[in-house]
N, C-alpha and C. Protein backbone atom coordinates (compact mmCIF):
# COMPACT_ATOMS: atom_id res chain seq x y z
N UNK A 1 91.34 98.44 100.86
CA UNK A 1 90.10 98.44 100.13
C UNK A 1 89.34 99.70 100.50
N UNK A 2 88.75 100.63 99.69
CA UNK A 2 87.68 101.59 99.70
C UNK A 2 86.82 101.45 100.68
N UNK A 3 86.61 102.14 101.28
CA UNK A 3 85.56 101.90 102.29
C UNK A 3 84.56 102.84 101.63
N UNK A 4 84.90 104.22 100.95
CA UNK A 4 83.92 105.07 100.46
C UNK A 4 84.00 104.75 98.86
N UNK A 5 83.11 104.01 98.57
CA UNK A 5 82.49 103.61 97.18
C UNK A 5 81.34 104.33 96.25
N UNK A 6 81.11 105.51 97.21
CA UNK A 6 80.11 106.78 96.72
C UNK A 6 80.05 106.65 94.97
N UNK A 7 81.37 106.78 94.77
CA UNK A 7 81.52 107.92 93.52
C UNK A 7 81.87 106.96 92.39
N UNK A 8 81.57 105.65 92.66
CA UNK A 8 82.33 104.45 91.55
C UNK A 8 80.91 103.13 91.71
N UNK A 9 80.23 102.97 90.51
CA UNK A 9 79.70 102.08 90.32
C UNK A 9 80.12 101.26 88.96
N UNK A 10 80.12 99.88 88.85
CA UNK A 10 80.67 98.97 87.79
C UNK A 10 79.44 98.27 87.43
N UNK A 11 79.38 97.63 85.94
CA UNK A 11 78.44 96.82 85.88
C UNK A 11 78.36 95.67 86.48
N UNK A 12 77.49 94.87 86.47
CA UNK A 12 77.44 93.79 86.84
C UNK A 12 78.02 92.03 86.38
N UNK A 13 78.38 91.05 86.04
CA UNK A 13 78.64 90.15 85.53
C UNK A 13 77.37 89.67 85.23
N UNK A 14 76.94 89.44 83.99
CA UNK A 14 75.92 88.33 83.84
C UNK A 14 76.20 86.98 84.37
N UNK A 15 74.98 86.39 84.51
CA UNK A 15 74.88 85.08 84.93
C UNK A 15 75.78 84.29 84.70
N UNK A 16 75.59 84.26 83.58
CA UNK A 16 76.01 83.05 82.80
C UNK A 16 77.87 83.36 82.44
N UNK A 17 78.61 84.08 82.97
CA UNK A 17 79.79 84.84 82.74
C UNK A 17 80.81 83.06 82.65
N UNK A 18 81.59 83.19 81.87
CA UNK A 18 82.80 82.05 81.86
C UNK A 18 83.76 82.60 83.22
N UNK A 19 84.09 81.74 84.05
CA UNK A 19 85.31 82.01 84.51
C UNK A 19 86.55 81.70 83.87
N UNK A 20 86.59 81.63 83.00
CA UNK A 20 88.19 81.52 81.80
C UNK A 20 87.69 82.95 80.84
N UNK A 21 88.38 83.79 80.15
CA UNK A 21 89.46 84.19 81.39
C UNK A 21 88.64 84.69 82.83
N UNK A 22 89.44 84.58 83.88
CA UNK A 22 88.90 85.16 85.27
C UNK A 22 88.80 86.68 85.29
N UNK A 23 89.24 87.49 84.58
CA UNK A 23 88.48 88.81 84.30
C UNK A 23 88.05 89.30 82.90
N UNK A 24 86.58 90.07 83.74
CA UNK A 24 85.85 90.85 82.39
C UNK A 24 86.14 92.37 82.79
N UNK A 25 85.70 93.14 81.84
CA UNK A 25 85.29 92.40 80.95
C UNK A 25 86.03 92.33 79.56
N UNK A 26 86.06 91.10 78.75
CA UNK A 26 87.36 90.59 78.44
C UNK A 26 88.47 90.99 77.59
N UNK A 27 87.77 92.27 76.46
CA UNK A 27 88.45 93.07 75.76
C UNK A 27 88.84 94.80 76.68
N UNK A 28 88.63 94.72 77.57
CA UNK A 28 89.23 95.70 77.98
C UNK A 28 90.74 95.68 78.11
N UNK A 29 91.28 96.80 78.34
CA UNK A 29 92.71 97.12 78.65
C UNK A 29 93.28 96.49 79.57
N UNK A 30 92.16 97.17 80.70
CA UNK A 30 92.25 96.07 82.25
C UNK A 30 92.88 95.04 82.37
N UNK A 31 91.79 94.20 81.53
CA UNK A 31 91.56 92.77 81.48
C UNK A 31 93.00 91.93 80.91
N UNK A 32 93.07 92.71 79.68
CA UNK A 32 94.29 92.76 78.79
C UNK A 32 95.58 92.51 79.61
N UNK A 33 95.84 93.86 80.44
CA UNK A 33 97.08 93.78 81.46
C UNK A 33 97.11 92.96 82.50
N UNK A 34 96.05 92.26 83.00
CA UNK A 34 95.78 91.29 84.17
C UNK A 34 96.30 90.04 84.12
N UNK A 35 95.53 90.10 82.79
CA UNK A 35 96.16 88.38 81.68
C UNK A 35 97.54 87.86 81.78
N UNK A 36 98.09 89.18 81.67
CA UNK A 36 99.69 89.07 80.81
C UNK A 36 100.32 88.67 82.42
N UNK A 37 99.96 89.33 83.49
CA UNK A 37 100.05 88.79 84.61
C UNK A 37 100.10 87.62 85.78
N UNK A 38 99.13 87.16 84.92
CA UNK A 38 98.77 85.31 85.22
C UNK A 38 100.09 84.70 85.10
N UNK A 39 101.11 84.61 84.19
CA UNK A 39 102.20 83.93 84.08
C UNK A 39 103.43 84.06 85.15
N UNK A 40 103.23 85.17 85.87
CA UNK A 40 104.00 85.33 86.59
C UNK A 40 103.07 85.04 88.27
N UNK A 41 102.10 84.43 88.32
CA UNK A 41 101.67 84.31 89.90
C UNK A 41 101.30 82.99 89.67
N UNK A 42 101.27 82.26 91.16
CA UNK A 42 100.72 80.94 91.38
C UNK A 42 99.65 80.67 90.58
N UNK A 43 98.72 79.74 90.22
CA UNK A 43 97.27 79.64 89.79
C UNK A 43 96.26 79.77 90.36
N UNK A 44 95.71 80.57 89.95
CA UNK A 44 94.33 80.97 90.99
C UNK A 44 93.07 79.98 90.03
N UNK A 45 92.16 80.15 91.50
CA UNK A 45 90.90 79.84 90.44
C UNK A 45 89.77 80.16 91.37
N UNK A 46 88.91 80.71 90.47
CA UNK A 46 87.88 81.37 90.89
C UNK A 46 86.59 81.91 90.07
N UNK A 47 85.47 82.43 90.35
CA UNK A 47 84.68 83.05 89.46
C UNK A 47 85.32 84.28 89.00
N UNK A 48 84.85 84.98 87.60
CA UNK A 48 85.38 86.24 87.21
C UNK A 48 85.44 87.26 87.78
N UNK A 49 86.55 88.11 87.67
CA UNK A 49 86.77 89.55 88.38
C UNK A 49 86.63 90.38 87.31
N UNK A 50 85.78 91.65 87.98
CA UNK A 50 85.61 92.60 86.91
C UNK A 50 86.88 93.94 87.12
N UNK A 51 87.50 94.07 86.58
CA UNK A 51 88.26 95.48 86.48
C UNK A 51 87.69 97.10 85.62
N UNK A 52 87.87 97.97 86.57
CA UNK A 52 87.45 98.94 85.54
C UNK A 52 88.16 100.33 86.52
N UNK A 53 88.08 101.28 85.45
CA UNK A 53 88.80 102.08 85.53
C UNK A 53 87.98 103.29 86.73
N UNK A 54 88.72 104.25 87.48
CA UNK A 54 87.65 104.83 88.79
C UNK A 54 88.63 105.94 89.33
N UNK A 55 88.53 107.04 88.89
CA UNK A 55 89.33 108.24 88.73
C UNK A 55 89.04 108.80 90.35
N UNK A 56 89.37 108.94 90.78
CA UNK A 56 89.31 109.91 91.99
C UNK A 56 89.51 109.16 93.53
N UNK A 57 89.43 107.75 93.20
CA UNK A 57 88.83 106.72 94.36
C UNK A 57 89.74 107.01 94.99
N UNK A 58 89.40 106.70 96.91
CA UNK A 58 89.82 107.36 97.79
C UNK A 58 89.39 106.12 99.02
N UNK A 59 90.49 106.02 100.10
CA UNK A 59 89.39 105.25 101.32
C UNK A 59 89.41 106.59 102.31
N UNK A 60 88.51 106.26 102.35
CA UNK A 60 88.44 107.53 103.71
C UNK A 60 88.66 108.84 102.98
N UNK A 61 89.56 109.54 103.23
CA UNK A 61 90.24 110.49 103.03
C UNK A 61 91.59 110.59 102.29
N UNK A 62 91.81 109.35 102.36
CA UNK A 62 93.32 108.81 101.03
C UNK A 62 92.91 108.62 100.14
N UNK A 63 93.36 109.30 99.03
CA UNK A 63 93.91 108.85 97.33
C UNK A 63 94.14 107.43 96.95
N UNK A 64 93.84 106.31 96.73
CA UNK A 64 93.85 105.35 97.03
C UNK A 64 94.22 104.90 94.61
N UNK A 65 95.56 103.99 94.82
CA UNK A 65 95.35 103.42 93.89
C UNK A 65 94.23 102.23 92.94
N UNK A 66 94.04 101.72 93.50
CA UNK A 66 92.47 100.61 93.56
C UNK A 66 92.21 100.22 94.64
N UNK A 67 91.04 99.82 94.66
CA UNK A 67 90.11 99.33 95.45
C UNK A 67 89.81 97.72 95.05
N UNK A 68 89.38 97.23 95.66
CA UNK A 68 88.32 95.61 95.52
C UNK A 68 87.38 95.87 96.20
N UNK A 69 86.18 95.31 95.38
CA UNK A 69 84.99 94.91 96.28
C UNK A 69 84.72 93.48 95.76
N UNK A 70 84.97 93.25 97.43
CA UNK A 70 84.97 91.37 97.54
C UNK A 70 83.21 90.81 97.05
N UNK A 71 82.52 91.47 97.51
CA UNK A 71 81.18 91.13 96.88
C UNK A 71 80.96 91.13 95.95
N UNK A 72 81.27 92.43 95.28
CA UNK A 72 80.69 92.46 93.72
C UNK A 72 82.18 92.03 92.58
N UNK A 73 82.84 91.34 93.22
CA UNK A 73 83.82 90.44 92.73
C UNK A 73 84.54 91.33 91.45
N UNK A 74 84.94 92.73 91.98
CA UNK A 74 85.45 93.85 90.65
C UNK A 74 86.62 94.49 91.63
N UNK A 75 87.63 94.94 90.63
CA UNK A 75 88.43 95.81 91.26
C UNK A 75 88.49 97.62 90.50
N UNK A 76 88.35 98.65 91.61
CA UNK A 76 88.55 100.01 90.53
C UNK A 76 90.08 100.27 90.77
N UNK A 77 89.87 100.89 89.63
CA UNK A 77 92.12 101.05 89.77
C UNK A 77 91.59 102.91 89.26
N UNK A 78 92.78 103.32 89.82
CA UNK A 78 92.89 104.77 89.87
C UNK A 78 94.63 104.35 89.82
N UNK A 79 95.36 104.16 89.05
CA UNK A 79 96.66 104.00 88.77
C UNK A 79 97.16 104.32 87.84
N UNK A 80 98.56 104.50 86.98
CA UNK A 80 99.01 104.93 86.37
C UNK A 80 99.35 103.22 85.41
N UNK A 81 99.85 103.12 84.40
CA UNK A 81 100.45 102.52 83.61
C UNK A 81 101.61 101.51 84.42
N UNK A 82 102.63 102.54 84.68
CA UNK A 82 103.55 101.96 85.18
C UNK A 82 103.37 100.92 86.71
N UNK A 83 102.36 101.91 87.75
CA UNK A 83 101.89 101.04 88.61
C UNK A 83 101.10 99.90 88.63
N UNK A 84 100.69 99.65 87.41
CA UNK A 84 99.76 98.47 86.82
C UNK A 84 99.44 97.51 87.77
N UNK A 85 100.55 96.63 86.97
CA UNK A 85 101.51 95.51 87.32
C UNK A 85 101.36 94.86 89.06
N UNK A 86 101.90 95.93 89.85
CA UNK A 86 102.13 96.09 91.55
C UNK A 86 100.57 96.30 91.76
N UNK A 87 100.25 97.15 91.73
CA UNK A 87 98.61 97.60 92.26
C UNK A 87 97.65 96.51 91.75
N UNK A 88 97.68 95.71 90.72
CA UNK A 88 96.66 94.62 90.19
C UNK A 88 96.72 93.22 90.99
N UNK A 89 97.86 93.05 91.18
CA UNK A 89 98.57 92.16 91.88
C UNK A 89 98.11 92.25 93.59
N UNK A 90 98.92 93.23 94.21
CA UNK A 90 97.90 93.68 95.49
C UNK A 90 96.39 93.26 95.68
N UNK A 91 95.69 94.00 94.80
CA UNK A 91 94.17 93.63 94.57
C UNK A 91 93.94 91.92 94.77
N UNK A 92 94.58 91.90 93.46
CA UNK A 92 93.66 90.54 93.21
C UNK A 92 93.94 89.86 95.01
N UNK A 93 95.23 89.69 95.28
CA UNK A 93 95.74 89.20 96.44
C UNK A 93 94.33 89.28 98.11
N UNK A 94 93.74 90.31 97.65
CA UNK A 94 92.70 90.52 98.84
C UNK A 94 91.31 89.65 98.56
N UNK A 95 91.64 89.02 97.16
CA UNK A 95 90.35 87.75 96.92
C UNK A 95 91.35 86.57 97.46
N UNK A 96 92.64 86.48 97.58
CA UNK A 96 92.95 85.06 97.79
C UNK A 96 93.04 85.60 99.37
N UNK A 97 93.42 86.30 99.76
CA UNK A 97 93.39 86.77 101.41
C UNK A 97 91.80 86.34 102.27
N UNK A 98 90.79 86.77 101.78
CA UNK A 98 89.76 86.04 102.39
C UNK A 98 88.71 84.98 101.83
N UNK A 99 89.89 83.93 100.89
CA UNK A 99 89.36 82.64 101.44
C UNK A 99 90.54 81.99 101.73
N UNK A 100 91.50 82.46 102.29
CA UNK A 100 92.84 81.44 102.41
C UNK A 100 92.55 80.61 103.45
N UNK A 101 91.03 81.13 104.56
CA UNK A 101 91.23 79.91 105.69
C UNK A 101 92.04 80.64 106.95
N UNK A 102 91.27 80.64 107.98
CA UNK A 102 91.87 81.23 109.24
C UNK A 102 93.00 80.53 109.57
N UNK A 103 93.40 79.20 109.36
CA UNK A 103 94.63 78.61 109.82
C UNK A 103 96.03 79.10 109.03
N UNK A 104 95.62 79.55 108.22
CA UNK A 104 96.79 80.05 107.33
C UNK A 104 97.17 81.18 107.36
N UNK A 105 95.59 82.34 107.48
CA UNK A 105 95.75 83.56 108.10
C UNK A 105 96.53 83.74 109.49
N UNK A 106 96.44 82.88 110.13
CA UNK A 106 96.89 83.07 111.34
C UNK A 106 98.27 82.58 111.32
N UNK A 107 98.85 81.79 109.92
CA UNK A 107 100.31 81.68 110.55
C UNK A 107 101.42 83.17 109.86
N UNK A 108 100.26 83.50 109.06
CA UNK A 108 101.17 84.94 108.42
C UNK A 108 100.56 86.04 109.64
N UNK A 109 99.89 86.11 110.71
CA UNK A 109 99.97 86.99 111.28
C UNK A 109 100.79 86.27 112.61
N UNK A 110 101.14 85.70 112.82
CA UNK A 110 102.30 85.20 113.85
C UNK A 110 103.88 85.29 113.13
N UNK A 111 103.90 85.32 112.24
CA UNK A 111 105.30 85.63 111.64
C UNK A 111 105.37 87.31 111.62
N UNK A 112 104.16 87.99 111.23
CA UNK A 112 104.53 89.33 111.26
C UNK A 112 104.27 89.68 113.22
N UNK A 113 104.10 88.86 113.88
CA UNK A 113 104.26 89.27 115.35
C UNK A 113 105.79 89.15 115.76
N UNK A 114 105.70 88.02 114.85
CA UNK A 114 107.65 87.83 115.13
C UNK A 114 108.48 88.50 114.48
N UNK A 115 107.95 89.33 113.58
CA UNK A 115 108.77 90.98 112.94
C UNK A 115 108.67 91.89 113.93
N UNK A 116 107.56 92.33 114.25
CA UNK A 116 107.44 93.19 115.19
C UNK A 116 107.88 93.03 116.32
N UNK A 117 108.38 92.00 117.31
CA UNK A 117 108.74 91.40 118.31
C UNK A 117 110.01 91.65 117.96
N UNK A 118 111.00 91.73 116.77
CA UNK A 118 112.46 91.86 116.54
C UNK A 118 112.91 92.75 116.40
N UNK A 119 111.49 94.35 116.47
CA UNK A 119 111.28 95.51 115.91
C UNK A 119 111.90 96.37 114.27
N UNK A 120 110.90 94.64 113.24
CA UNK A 120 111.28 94.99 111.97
C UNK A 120 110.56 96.46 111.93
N UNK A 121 111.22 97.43 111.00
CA UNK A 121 110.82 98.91 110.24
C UNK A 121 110.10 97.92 108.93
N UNK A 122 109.61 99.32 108.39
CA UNK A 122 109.57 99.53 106.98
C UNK A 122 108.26 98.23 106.57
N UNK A 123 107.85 98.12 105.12
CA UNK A 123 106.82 97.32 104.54
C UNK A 123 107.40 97.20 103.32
N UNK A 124 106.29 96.47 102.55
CA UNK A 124 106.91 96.52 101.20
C UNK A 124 105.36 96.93 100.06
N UNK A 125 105.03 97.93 100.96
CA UNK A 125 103.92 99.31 100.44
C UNK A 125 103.14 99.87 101.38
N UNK A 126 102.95 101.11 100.77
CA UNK A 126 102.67 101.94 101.41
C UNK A 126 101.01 101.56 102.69
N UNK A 127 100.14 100.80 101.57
CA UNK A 127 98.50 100.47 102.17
C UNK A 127 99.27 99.50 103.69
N UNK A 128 100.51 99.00 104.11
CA UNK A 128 100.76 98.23 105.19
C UNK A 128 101.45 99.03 105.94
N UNK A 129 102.37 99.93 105.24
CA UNK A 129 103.32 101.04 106.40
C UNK A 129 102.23 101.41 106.87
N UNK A 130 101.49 102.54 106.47
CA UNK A 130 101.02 103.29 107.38
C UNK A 130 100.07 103.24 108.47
N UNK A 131 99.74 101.37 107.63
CA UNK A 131 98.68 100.80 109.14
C UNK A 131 99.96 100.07 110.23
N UNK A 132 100.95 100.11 110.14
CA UNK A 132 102.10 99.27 110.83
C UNK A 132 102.38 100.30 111.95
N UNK A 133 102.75 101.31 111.20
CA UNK A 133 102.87 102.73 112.00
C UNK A 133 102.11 102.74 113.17
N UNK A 134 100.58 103.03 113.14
CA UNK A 134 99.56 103.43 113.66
C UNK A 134 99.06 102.04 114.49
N UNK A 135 99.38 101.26 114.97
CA UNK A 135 99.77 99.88 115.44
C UNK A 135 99.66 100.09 116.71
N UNK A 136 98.88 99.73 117.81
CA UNK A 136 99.54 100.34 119.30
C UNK A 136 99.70 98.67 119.79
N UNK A 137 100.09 98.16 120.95
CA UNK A 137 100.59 96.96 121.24
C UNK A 137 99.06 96.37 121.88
N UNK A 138 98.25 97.27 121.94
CA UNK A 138 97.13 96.44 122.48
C UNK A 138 96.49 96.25 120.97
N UNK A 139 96.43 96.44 119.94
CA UNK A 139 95.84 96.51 118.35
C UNK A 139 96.34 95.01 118.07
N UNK A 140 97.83 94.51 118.62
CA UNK A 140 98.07 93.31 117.63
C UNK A 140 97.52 92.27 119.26
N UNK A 141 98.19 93.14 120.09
CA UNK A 141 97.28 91.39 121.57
C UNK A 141 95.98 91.32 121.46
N UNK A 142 95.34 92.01 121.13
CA UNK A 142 93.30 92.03 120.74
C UNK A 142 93.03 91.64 119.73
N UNK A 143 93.87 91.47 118.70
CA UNK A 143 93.90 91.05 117.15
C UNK A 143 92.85 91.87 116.67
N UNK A 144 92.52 93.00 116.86
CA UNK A 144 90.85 93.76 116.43
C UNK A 144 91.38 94.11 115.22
N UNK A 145 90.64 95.00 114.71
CA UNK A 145 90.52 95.19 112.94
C UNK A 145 91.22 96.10 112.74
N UNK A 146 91.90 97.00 113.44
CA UNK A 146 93.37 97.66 112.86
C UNK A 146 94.19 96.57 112.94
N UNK A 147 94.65 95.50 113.45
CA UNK A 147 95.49 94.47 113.32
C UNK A 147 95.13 93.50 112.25
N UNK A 148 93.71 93.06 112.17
CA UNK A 148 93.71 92.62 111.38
C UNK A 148 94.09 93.28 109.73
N UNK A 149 93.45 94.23 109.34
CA UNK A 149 93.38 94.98 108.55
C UNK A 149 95.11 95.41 107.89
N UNK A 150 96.16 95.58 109.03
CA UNK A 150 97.05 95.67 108.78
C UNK A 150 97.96 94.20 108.21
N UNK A 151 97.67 93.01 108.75
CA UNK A 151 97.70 91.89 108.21
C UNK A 151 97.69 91.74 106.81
N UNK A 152 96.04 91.85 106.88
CA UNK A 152 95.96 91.82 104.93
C UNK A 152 96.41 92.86 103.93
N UNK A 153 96.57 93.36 104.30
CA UNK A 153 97.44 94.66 103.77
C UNK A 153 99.44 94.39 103.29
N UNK A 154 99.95 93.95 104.48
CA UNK A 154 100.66 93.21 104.51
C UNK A 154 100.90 92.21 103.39
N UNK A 155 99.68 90.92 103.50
CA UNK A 155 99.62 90.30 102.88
C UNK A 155 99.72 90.52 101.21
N UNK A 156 99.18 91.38 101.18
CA UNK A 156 98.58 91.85 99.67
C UNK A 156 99.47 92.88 99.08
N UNK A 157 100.73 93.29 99.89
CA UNK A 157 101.91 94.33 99.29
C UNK A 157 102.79 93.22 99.18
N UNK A 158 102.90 92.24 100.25
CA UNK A 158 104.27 91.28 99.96
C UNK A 158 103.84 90.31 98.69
N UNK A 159 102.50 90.38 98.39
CA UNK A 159 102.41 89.68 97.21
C UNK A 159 102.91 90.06 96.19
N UNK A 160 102.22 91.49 95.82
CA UNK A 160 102.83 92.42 95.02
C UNK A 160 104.40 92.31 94.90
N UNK A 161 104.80 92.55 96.24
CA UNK A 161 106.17 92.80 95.95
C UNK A 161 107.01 91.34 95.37
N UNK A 162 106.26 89.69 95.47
CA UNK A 162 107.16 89.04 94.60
C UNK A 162 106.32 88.78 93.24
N UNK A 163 105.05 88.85 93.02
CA UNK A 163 105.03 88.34 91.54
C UNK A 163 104.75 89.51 90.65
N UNK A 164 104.42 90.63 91.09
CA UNK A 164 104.59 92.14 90.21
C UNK A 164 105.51 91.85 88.91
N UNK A 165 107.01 91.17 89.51
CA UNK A 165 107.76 91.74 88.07
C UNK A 165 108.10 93.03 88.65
N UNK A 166 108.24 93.34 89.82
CA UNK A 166 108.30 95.09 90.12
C UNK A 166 109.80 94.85 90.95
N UNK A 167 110.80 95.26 90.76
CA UNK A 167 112.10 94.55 91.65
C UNK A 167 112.63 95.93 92.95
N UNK A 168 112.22 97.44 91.82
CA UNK A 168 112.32 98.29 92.92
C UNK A 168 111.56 98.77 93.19
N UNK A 169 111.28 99.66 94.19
CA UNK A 169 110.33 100.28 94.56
C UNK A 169 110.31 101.54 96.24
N UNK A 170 110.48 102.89 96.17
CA UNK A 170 110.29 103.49 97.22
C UNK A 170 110.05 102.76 98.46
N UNK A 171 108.60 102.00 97.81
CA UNK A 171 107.80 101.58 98.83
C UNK A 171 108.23 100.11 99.89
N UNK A 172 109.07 99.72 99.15
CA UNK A 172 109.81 98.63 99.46
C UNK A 172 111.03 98.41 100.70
N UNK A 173 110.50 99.05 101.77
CA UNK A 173 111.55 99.52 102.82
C UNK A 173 111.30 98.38 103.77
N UNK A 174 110.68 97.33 103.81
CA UNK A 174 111.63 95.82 104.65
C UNK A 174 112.51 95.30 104.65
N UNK A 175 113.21 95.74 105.61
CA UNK A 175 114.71 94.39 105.60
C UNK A 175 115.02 93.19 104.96
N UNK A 176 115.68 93.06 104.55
CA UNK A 176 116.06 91.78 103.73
C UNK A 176 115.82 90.78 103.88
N UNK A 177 116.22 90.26 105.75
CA UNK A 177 115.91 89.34 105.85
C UNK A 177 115.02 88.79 106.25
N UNK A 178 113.64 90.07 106.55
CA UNK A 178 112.63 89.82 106.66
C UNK A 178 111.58 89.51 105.28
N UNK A 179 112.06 89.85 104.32
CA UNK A 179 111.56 89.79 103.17
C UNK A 179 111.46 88.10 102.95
N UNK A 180 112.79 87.57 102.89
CA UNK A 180 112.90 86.73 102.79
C UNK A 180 112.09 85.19 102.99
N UNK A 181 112.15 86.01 104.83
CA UNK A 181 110.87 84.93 105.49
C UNK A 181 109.49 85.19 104.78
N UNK A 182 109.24 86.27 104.02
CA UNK A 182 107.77 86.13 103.77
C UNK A 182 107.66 85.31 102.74
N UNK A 183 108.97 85.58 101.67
CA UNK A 183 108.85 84.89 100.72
C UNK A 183 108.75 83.67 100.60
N UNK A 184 109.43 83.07 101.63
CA UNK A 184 109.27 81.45 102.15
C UNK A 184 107.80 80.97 102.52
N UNK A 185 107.46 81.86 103.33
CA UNK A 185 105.96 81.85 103.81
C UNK A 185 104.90 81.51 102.39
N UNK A 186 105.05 82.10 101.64
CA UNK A 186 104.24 82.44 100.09
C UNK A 186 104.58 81.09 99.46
N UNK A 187 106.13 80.16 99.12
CA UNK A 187 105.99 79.24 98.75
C UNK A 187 105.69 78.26 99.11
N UNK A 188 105.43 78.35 100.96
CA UNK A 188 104.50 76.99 101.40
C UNK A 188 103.24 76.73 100.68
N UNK A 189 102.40 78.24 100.77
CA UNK A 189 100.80 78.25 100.24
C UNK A 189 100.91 78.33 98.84
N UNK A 190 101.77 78.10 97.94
CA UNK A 190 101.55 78.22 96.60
C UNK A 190 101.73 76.50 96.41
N UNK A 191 102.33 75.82 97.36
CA UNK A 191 102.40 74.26 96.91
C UNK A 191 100.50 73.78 96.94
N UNK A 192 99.80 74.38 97.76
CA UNK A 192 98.25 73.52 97.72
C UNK A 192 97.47 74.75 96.77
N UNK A 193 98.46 75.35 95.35
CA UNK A 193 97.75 75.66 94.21
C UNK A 193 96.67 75.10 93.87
N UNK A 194 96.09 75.55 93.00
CA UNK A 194 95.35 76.72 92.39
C UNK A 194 94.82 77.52 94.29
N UNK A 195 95.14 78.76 94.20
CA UNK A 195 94.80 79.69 94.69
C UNK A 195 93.37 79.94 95.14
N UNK A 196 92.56 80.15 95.74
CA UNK A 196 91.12 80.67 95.51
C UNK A 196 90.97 82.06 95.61
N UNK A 197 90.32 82.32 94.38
CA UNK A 197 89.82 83.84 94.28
C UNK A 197 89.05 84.20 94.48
């Protein structure tokens, strides 16, 4: 997520906004490609997300494909066409990431302790490699906010990486059979569906 939001402001949702569909605003393109998306992920439910378009966005000093801002309940995408799909998916994933509930958070960050403990490589995108990388062993025993941070990150690429519709990808350098376990992980929490967004 953006930490530098300088250069990107979105409107606001009126009051009175429908949450069906869950993003505005509703004839956009955005919105359009988000939709078509729904069929392929668990059910979420939630108040509306706004999508809109945000040319330059950056966290820090990275080029950053989208952003979320969990407050103002919108995502900016700085993406291409083809990355749609993967990058929308990611996003939305960081509204179900903080309300999933610390008990749940905490069993996907004990499985990725037990990757790292087996010394899994690789992620399955880039926003989790490069916080995985930069990881020191006191970051995941302190659980502080590079650990955490790398968590949801985590969280929100392995989402991507199963309901995207995206099968290859560069970015996709986890082991197989670590993949696997996440994927298992994902169909425990999709049985107490609808999702919260």
């Amino acid at each position: 997520m953006p930490r530098n939001s300088q250069n990107w402001r979105e409107p606001r949702p009126s009051p009175a906004a429908n949450a069906h569909p869950i993003f505005w605003p509703r004839n956009s393109l955005y919105a359009e490609r988000a939709r078509r998306l729904l069929a392929r992920l668990p059910p979420l439910e939630g108040a509306p997300i706004g999508l809109f378009p945000a040319a330059g966005l950056r966290d820090g000093g990275r080029m950053v494909h989208a952003g979320s801002f969990l407050r103002r309940r919108s995502i900016a995408f700085n993406c291409s066409q083809g990355e749609f799909a993967r990058v929308c998916v990611h996003e939305l994933f960081h509204f179900v990431w903080l309300r999933l509930g610390n008990q749940r958070r905490r069993t996907y960050e004990d499985m990725l302790r037990r990757e790292l403990a087996t010394g899994a490589l690789g992620e399955l995108g880039w926003s989790a490699e490069w916080r995985k990388r930069d990881l020191a062993a006191d970051d995941i025993q302190g659980r502080n906010r590079l650990w955490r941070e790398y968590c949801c990150e985590s969280f929100c690429d392995t989402a991507a990486w199963i309901y995207s519709g995206t099968r290859r990808h560069d970015e996709f350098t986890l082991a197989a059979r670590f993949r696997e376990k996440r994927r298992l992980w994902f169909t425990r929490i999709e049985r107490s569906a609808p999702l919260p967004v």
